[in-house]
PDB file of N, CA and C in Angstrom:
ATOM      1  N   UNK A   1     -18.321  23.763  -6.943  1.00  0.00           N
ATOM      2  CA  UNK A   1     -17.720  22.721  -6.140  1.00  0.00           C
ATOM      3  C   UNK A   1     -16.221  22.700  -6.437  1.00  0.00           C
ATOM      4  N   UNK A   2     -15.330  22.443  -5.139  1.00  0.00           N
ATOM      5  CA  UNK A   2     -14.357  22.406  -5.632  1.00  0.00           C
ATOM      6  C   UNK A   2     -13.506  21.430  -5.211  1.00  0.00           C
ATOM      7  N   UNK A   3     -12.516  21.013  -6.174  1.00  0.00           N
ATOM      8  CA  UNK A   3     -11.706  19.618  -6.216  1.00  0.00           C
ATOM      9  C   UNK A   3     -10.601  19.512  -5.557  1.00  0.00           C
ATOM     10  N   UNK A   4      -9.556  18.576  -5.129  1.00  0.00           N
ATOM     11  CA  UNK A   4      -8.103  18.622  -5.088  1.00  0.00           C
ATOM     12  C   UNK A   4      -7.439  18.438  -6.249  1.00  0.00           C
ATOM     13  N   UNK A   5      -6.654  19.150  -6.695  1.00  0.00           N
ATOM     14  CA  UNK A   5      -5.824  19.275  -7.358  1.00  0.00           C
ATOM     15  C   UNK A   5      -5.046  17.758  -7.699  1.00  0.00           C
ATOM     16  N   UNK A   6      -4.166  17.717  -9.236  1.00  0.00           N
ATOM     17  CA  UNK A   6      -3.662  16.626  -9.265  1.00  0.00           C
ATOM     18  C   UNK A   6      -2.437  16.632  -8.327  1.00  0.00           C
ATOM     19  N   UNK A   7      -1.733  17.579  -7.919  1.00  0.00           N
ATOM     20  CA  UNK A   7      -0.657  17.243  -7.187  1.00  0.00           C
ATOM     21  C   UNK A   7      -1.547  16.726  -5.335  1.00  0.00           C
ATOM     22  N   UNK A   8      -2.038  17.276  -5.521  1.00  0.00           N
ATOM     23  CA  UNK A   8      -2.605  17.171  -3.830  1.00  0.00           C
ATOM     24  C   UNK A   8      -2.992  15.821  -3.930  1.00  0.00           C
ATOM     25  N   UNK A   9      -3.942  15.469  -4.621  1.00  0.00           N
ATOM     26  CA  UNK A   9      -4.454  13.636  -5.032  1.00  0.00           C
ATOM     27  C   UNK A   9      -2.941  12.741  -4.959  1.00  0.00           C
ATOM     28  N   UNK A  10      -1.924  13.050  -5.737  1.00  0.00           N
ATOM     29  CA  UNK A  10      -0.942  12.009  -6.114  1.00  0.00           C
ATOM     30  C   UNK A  10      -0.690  12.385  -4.803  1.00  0.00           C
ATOM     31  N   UNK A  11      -0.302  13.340  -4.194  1.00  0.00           N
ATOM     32  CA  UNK A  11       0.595  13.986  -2.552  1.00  0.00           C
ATOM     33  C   UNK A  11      -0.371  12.607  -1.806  1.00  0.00           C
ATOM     34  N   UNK A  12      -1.439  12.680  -1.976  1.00  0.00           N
ATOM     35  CA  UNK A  12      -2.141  11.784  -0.436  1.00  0.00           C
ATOM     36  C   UNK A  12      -2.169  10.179  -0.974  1.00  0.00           C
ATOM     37  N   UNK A  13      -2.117   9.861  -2.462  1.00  0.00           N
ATOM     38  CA  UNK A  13      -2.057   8.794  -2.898  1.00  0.00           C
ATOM     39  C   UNK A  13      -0.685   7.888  -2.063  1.00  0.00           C
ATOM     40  N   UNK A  14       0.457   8.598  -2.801  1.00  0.00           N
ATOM     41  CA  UNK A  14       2.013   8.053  -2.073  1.00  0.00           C
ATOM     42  C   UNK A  14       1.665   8.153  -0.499  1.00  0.00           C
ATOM     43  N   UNK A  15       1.232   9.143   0.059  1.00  0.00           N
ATOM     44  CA  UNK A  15       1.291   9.152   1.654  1.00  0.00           C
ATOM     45  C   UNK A  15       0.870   7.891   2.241  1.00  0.00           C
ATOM     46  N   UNK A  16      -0.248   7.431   1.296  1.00  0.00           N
ATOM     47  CA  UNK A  16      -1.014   6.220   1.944  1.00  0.00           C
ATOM     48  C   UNK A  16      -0.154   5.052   2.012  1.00  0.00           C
ATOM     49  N   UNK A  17       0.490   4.496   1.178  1.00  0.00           N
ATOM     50  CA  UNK A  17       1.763   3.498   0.761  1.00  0.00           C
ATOM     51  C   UNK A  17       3.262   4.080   1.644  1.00  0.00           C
ATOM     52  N   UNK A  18       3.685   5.304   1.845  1.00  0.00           N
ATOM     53  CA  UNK A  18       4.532   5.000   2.326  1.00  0.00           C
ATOM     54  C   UNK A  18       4.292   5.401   4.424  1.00  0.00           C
ATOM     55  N   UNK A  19       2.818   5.482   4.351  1.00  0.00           N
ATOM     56  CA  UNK A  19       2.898   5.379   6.334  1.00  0.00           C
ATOM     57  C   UNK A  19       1.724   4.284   6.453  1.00  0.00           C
ATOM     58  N   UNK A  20       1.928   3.306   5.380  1.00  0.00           N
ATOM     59  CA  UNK A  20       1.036   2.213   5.768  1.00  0.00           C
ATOM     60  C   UNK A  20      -0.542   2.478   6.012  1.00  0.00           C
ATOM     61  N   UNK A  21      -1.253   3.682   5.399  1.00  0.00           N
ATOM     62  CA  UNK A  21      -2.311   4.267   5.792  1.00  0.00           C
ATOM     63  C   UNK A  21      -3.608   4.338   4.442  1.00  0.00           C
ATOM     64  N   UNK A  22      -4.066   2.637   4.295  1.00  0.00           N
ATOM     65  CA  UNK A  22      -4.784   2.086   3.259  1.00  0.00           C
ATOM     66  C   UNK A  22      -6.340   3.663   3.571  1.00  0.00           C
ATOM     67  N   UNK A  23      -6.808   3.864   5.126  1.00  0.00           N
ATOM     68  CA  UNK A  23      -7.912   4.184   5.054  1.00  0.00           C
ATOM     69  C   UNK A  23      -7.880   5.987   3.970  1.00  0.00           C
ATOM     70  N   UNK A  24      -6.614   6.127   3.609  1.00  0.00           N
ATOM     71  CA  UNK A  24      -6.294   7.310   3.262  1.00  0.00           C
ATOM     72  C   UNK A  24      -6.729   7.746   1.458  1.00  0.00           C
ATOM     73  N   UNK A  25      -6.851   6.019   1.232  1.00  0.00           N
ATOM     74  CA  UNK A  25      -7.227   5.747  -0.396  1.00  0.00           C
ATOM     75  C   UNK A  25      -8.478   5.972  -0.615  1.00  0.00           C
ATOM     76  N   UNK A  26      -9.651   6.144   0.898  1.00  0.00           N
ATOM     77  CA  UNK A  26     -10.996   5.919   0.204  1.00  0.00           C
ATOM     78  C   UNK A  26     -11.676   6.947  -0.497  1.00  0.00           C
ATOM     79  N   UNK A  27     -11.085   8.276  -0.292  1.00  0.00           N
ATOM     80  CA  UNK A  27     -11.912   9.461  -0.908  1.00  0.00           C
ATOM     81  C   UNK A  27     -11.160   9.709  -2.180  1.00  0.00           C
ATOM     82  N   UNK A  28      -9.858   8.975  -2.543  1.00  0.00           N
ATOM     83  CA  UNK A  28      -9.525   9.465  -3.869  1.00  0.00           C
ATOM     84  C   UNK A  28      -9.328   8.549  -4.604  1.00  0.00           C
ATOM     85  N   UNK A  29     -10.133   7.453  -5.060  1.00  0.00           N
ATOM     86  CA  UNK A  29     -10.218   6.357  -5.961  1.00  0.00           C
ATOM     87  C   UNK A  29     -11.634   6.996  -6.658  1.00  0.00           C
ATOM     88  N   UNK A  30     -11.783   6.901  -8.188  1.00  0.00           N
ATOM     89  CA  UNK A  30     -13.275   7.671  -8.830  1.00  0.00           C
ATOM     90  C   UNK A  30     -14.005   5.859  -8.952  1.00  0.00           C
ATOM     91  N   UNK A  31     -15.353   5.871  -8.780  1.00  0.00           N
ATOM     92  CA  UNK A  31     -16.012   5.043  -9.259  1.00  0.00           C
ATOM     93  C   UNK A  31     -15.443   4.450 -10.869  1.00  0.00           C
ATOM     94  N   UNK A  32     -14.999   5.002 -11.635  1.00  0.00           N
ATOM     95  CA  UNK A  32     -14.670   4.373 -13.503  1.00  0.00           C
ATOM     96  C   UNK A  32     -13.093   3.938 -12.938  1.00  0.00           C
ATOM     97  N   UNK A  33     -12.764   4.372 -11.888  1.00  0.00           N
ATOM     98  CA  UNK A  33     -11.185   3.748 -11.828  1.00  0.00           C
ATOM     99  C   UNK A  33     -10.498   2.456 -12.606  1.00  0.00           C
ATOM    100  N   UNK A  34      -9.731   2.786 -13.515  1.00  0.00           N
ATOM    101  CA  UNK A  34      -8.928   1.635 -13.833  1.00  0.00           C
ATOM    102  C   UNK A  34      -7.726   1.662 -13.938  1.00  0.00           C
ATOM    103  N   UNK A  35      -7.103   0.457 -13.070  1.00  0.00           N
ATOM    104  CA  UNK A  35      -5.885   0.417 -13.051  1.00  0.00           C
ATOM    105  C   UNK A  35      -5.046  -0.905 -13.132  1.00  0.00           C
ATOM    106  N   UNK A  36      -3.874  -0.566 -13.802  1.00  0.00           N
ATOM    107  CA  UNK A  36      -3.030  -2.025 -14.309  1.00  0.00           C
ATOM    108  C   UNK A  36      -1.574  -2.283 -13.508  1.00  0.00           C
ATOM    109  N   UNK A  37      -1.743  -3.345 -12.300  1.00  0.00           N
ATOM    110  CA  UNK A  37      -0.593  -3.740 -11.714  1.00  0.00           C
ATOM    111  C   UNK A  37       0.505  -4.414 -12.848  1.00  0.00           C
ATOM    112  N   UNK A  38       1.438  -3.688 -11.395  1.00  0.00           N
ATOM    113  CA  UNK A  38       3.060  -4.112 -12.555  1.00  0.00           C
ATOM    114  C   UNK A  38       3.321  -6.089 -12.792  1.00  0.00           C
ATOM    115  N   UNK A  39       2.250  -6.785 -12.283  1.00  0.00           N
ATOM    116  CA  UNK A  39       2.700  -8.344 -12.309  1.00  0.00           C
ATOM    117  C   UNK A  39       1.434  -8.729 -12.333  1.00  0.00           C
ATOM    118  N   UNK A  40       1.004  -9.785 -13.138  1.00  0.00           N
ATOM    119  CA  UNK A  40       1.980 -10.485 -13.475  1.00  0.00           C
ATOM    120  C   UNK A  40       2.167  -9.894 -15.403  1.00  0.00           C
ATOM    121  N   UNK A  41       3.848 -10.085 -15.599  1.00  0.00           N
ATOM    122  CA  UNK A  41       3.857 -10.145 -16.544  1.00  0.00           C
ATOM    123  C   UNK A  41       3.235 -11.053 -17.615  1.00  0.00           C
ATOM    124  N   UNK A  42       3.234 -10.483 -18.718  1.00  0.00           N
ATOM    125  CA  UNK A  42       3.470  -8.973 -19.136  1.00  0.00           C
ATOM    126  C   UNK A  42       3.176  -8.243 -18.975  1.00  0.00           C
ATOM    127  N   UNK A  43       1.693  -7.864 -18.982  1.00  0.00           N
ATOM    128  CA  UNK A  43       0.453  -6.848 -19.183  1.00  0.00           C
ATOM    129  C   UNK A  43       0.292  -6.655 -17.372  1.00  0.00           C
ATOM    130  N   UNK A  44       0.084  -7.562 -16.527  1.00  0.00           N
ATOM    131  CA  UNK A  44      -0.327  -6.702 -15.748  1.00  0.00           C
ATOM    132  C   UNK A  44      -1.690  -7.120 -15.560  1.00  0.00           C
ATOM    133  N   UNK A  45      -2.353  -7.474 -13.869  1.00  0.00           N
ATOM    134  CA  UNK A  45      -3.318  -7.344 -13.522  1.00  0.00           C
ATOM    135  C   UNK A  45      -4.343  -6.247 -13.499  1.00  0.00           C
ATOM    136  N   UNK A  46      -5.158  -6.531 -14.257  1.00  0.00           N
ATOM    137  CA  UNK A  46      -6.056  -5.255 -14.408  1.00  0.00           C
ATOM    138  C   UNK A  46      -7.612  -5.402 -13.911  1.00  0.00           C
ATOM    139  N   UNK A  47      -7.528  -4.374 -13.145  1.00  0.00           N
ATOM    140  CA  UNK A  47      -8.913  -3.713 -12.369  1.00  0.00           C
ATOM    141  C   UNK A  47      -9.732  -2.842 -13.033  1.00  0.00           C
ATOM    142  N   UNK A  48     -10.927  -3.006 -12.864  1.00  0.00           N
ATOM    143  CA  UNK A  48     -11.730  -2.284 -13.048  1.00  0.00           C
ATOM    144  C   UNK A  48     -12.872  -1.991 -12.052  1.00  0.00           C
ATOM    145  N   UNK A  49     -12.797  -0.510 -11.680  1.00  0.00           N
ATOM    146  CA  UNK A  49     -14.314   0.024 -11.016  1.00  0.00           C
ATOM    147  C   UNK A  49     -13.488   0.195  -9.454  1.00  0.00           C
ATOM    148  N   UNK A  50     -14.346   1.546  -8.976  1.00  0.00           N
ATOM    149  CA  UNK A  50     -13.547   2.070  -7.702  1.00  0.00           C
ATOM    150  C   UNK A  50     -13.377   0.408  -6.670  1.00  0.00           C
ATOM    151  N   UNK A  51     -14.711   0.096  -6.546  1.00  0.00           N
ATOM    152  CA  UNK A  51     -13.991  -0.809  -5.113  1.00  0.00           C
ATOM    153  C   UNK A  51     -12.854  -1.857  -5.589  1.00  0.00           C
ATOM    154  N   UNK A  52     -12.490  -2.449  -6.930  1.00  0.00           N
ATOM    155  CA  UNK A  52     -11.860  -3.231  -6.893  1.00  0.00           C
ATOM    156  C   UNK A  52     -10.388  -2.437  -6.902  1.00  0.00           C
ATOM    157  N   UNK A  53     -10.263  -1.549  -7.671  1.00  0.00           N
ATOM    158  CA  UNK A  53      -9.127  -0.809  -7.391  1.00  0.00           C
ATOM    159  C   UNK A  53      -8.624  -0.326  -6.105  1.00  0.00           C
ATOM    160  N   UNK A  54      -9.503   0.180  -5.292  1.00  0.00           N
ATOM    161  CA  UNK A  54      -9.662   0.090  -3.883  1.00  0.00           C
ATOM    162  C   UNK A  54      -9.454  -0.507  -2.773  1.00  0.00           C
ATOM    163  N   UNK A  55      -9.739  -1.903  -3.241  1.00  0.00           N
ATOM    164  CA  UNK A  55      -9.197  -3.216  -2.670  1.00  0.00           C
ATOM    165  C   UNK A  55      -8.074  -4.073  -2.831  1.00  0.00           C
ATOM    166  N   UNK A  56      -7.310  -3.776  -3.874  1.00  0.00           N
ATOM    167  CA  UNK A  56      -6.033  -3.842  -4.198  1.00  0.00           C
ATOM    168  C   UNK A  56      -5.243  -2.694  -3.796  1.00  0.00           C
ATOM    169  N   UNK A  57      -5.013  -1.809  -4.079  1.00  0.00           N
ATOM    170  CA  UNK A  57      -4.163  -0.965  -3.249  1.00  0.00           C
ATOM    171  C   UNK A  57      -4.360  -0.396  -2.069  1.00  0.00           C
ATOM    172  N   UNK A  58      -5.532  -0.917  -1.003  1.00  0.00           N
ATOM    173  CA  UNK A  58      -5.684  -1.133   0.090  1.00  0.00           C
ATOM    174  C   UNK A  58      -4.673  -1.913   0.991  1.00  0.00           C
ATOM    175  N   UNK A  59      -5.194  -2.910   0.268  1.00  0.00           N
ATOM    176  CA  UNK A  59      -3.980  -4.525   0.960  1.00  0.00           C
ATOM    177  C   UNK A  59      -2.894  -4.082   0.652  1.00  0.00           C
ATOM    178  N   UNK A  60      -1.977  -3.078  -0.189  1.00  0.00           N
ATOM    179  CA  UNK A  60      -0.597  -2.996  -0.712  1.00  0.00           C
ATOM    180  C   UNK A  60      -0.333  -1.744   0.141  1.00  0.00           C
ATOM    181  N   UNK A  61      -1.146  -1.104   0.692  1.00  0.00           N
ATOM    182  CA  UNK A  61      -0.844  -0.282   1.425  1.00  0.00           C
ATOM    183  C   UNK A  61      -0.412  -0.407   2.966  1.00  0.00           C
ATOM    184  N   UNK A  62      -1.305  -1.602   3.205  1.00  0.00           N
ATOM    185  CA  UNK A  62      -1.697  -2.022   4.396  1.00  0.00           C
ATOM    186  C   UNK A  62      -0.444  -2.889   4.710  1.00  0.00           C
ATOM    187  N   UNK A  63       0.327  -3.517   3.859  1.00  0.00           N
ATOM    188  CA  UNK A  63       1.314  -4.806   3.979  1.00  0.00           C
ATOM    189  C   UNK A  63       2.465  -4.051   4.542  1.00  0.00           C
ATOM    190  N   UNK A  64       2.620  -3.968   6.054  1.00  0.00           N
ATOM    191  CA  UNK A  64       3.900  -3.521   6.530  1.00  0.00           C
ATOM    192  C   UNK A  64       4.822  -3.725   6.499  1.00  0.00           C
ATOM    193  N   UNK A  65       5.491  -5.430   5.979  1.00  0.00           N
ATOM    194  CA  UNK A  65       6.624  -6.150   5.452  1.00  0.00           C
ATOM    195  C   UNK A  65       7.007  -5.191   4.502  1.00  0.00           C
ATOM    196  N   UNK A  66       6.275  -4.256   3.539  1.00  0.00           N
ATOM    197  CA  UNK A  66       7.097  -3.539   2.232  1.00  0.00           C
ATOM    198  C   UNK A  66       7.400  -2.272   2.728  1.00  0.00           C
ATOM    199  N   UNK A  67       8.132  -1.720   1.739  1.00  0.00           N
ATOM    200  CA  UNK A  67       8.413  -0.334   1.909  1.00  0.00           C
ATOM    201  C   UNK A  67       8.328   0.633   0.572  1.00  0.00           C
ATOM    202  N   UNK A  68       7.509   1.293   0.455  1.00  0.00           N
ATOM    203  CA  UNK A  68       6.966   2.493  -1.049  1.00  0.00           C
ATOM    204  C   UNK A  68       7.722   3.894  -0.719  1.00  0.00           C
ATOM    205  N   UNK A  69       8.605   3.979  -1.975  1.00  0.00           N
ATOM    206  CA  UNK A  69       9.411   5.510  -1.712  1.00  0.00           C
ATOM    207  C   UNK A  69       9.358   5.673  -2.905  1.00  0.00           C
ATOM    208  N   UNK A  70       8.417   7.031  -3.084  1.00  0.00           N
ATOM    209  CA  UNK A  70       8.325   7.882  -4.319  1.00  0.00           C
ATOM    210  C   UNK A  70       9.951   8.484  -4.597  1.00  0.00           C
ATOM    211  N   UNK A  71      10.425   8.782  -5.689  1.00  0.00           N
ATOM    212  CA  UNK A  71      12.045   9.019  -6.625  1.00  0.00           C
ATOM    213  C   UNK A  71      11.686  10.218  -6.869  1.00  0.00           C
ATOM    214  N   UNK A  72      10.275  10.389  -7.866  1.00  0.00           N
ATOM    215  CA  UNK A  72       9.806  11.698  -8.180  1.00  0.00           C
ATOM    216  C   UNK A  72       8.564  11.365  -8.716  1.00  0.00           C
ATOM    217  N   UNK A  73       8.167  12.916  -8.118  1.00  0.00           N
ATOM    218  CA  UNK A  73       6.941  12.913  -9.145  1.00  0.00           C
ATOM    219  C   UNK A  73       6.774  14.389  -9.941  1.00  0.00           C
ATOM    220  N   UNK A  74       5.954  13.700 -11.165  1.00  0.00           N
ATOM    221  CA  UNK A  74       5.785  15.197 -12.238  1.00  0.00           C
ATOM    222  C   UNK A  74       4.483  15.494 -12.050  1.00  0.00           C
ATOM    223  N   UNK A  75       3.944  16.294 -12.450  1.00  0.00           N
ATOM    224  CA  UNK A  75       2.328  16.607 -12.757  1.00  0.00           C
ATOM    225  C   UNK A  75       2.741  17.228 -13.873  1.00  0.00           C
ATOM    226  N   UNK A  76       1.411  17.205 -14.316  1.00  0.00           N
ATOM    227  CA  UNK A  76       0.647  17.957 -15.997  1.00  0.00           C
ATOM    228  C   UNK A  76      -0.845  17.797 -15.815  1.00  0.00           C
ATOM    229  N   UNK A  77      -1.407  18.754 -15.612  1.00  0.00           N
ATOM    230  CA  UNK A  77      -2.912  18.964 -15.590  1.00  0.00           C
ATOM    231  C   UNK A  77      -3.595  17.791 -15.312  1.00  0.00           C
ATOM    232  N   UNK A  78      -4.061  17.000 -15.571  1.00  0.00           N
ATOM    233  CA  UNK A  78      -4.777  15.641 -15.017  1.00  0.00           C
ATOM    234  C   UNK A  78      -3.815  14.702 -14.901  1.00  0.00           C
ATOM    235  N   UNK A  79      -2.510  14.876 -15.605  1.00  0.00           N
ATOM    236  CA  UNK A  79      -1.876  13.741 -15.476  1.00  0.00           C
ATOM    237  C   UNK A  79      -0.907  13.667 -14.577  1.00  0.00           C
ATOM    238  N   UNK A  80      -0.279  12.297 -13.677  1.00  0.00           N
ATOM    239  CA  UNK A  80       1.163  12.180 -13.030  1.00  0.00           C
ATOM    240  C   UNK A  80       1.854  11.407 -13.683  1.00  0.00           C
ATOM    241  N   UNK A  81       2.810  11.700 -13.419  1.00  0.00           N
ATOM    242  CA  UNK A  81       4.241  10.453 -13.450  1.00  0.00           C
ATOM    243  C   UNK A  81       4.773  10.477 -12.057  1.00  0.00           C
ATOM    244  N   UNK A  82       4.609   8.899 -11.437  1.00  0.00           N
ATOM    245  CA  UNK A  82       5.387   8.747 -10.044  1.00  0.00           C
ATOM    246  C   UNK A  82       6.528   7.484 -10.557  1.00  0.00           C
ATOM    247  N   UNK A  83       7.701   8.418 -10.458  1.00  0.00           N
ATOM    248  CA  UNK A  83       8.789   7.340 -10.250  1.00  0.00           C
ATOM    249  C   UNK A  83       9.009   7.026  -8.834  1.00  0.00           C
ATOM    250  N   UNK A  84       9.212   5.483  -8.514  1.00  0.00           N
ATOM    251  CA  UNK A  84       9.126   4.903  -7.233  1.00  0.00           C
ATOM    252  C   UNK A  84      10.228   3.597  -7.198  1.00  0.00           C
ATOM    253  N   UNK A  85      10.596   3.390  -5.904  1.00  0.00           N
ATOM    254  CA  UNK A  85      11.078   2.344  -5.579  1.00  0.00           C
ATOM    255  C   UNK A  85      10.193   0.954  -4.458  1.00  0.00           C
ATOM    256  N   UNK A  86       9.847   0.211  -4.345  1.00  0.00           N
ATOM    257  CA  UNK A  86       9.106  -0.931  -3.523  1.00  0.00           C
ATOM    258  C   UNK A  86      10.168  -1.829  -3.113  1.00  0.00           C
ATOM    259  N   UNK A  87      10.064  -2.106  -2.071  1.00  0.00           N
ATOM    260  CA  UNK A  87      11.335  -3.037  -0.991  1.00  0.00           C
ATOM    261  C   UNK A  87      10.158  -3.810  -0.507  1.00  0.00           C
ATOM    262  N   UNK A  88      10.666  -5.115  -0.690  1.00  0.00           N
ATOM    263  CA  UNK A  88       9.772  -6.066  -0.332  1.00  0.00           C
ATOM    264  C   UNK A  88      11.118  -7.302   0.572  1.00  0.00           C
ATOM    265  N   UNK A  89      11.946  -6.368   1.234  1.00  0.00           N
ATOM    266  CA  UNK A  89      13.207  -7.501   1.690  1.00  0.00           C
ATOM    267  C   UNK A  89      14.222  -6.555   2.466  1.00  0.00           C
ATOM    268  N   UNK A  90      15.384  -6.993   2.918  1.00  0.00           N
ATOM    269  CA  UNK A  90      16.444  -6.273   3.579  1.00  0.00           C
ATOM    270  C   UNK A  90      17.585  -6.570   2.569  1.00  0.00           C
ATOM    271  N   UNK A  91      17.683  -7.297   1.350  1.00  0.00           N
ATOM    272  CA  UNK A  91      18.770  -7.379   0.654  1.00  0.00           C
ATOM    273  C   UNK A  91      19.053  -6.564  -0.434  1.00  0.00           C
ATOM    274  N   UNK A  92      20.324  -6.480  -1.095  1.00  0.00           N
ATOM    275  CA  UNK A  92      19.945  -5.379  -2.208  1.00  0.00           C
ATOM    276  C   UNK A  92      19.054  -5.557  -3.498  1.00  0.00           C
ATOM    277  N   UNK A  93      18.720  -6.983  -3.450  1.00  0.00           N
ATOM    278  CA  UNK A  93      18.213  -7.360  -4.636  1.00  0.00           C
ATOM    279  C   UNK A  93      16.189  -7.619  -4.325  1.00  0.00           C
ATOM    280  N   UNK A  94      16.581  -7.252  -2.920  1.00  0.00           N
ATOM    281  CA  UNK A  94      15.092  -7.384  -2.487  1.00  0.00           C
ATOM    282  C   UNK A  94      14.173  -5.966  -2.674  1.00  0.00           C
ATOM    283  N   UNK A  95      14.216  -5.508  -4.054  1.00  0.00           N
ATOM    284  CA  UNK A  95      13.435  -4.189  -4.330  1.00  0.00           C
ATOM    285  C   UNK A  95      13.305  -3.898  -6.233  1.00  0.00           C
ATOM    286  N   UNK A  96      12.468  -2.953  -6.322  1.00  0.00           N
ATOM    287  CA  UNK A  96      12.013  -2.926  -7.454  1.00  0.00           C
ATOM    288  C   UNK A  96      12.112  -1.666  -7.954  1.00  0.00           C
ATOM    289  N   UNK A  97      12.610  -1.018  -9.517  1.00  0.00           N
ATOM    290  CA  UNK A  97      11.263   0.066  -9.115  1.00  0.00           C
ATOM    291  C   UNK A  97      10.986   0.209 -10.417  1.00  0.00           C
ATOM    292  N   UNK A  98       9.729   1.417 -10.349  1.00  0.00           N
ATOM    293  CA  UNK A  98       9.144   1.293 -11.480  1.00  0.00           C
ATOM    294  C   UNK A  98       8.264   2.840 -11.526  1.00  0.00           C
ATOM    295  N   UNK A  99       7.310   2.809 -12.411  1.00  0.00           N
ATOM    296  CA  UNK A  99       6.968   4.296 -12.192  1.00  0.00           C
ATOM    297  C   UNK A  99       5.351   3.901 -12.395  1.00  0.00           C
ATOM    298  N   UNK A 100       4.744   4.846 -12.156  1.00  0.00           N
ATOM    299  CA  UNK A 100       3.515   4.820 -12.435  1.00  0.00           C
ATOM    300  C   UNK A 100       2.415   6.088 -13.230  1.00  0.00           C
ATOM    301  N   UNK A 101       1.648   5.743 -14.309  1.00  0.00           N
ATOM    302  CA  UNK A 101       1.394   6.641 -14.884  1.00  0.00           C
ATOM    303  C   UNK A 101      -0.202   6.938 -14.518  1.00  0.00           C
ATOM    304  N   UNK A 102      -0.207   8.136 -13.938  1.00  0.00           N
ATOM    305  CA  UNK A 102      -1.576   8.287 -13.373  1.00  0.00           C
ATOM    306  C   UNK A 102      -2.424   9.403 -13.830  1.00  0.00           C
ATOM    307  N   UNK A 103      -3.743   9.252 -14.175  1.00  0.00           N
ATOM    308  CA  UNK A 103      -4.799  10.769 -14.398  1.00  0.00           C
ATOM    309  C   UNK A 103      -5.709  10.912 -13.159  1.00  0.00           C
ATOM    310  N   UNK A 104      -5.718  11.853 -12.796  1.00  0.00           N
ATOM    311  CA  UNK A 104      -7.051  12.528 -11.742  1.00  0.00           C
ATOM    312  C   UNK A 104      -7.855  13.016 -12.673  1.00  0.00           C
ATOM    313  N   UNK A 105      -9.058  13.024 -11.977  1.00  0.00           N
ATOM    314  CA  UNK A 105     -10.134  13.935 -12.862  1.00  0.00           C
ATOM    315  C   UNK A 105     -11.017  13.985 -11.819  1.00  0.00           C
ATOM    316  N   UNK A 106     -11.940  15.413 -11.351  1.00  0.00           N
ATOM    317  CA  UNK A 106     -12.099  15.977 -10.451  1.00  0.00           C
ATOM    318  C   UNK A 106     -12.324  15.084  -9.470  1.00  0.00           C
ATOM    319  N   UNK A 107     -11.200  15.342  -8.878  1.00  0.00           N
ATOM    320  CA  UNK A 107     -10.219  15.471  -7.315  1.00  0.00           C
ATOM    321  C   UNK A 107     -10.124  13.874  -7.164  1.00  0.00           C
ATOM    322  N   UNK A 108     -10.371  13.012  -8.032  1.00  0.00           N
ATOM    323  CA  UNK A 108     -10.149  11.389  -7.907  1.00  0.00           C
ATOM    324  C   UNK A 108      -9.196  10.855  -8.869  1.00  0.00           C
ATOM    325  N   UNK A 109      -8.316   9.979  -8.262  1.00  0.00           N
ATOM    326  CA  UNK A 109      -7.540   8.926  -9.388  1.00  0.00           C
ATOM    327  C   UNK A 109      -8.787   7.893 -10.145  1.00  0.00           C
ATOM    328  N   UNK A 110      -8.143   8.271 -11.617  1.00  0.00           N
ATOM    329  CA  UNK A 110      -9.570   7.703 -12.599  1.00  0.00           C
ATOM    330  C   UNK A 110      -8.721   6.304 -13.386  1.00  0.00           C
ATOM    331  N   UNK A 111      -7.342   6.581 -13.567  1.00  0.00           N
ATOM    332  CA  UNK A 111      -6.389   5.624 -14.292  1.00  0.00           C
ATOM    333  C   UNK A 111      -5.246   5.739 -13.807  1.00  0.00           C
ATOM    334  N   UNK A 112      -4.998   4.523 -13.496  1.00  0.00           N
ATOM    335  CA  UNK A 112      -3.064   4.303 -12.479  1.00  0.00           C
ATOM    336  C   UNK A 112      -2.545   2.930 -13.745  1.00  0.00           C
ATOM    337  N   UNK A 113      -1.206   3.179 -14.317  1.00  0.00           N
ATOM    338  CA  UNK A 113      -0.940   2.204 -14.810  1.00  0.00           C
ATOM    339  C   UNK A 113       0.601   2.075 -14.967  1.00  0.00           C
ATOM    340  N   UNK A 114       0.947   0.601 -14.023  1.00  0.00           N
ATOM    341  CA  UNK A 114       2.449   0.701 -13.448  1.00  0.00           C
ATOM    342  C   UNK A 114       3.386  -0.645 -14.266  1.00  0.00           C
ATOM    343  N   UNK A 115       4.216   0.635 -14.447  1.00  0.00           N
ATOM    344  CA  UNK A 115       5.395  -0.183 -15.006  1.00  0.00           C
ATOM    345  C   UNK A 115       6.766  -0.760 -14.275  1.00  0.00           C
ATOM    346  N   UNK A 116       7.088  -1.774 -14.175  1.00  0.00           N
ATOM    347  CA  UNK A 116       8.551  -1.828 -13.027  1.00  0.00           C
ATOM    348  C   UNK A 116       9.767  -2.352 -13.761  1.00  0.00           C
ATOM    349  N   UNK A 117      10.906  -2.145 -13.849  1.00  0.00           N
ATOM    350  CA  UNK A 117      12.015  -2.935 -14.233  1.00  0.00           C
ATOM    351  C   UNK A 117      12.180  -4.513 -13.433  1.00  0.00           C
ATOM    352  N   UNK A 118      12.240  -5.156 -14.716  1.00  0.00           N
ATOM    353  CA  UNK A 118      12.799  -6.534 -13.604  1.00  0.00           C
ATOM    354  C   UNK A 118      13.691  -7.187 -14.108  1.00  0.00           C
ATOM    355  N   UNK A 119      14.370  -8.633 -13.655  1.00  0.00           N
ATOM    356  CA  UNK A 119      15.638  -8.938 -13.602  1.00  0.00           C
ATOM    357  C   UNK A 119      15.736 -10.046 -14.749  1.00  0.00           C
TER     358      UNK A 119
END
């Protein structure tokens, strides 16, 4: 059997967030998924198990008011680093960014955990 790759997974992950295209998340979230939003501070809202992870970055995908622009991304064998920016406004102070540290493991995001600078 064969998998997508970690770059191909993170490639369709960002795609989904930045063309507003939540239905794009459902084949690459793994059932053990866990993942830790950047708010609320400190730590971060944390999910556990595909649908809830699923259902949160569904709705964040889906929210057309924002705007998600990957900076860069690295790979290393299961793992990513996505540096990103999030615009949630038209002003200069109306945006964020932060990076996110992610593992695939065959052909699914298994752990996303995001960090952001704030003011």
């Amino acid at each position: 059997m064969s998998f997508r790759t970690t770059a191909e997974v993170v490639e369709l992950f960002n795609h989904a967030f930045v063309e507003h295209a939540p239905e794009t998340l459902t084949d690459l979230i793994g059932e053990d998924c866990v993942m830790e939003a950047i708010q609320p501070a400190p730590d971060g809202a944390r999910r556990e198990g595909r649908a809830a992870c699923l259902e949160f970055w569904q709705a964040l995908a889906a929210d057309r008011t924002t705007q998600f622009r990957p900076e860069e991304v690295a790979v290393a064998g299961e793992r990513a680093t996505i540096r990103w920016r999030y615009r949630f406004g038209d002003g200069p102070a109306d945006s964020v960014r932060g990076v996110n540290l992610m593992r695939v493991r065959d052909g699914v995001v298994v752990e996303a955990f995001g960090y952001s600078k704030t003011a």
